[in-house]
Protein backbone atom coordinates (compact mmCIF):
# COMPACT_ATOMS: atom_id res chain seq x y z
CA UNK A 1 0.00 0.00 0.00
CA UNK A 2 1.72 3.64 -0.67
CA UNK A 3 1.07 6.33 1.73
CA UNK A 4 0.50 10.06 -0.08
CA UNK A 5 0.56 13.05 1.75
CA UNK A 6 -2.66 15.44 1.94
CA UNK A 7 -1.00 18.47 0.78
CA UNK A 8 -3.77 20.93 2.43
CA UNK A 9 -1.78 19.72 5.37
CA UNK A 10 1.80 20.99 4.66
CA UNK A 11 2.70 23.45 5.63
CA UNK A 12 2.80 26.87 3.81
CA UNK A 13 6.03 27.95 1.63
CA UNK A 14 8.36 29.38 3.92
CA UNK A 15 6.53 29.03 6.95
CA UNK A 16 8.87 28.66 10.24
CA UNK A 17 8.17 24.94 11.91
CA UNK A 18 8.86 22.72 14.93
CA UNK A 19 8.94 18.91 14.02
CA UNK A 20 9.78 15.78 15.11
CA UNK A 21 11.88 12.86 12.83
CA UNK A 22 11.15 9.20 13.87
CA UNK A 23 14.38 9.67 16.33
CA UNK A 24 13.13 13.00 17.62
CA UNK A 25 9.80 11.24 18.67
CA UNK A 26 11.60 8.42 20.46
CA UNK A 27 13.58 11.25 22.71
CA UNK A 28 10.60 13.10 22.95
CA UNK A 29 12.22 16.03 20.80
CA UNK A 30 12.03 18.79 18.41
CA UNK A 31 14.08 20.62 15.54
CA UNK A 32 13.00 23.79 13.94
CA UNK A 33 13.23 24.72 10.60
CA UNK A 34 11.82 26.19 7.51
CA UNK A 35 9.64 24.56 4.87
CA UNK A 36 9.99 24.60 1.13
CA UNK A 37 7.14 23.87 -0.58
CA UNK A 38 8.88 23.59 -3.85
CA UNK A 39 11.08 20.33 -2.69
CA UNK A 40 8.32 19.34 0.26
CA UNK A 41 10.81 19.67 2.57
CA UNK A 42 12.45 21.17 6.18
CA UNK A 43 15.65 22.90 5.69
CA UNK A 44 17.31 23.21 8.95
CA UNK A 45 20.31 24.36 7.03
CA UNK A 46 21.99 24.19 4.08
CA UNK A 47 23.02 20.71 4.44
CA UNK A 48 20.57 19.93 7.08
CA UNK A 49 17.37 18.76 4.98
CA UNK A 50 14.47 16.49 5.72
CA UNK A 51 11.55 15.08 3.67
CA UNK A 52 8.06 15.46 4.68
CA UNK A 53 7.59 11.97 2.70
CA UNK A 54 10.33 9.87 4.64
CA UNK A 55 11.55 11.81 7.39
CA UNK A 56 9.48 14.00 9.29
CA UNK A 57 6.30 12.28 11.59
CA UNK A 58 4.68 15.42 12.62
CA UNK A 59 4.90 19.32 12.30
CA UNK A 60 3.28 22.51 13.71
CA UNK A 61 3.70 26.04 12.99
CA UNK A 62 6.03 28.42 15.18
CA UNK A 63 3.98 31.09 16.66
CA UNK A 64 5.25 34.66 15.09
């Protein structure tokens, strides 16, 4: 069975996020970063990068 992602849910291009990896959830942790819509992704940095398809279990918005 393949999983898709509801993309109403992403978040919205640039939008500042917490989230939590699989790892993250086992520790009970969170990163920040910034989502790009355009590659569905969390840049933490520039070589810090994770996919909303393989890496990241659940996001929410950083309050402004």
């Amino acid at each position: 069975m393949e999983v898709r992602l509801d993309k109403n849910t992403l978040p919205k291009d640039g939008q500042d996020v917490k989230f939590q990896t699989v790892i993250d959830e086992d520790y009970g942790t969170w990163q920040e970063g910034i989502y790009n819509a355009k590659y569905e992704s969390i840049y933490v940095s520039k070589n810090e990068i994770y996919d909303m398809w393989g890496d990241v279990v659940r996001w929410e918005p950083l309050s402004s």
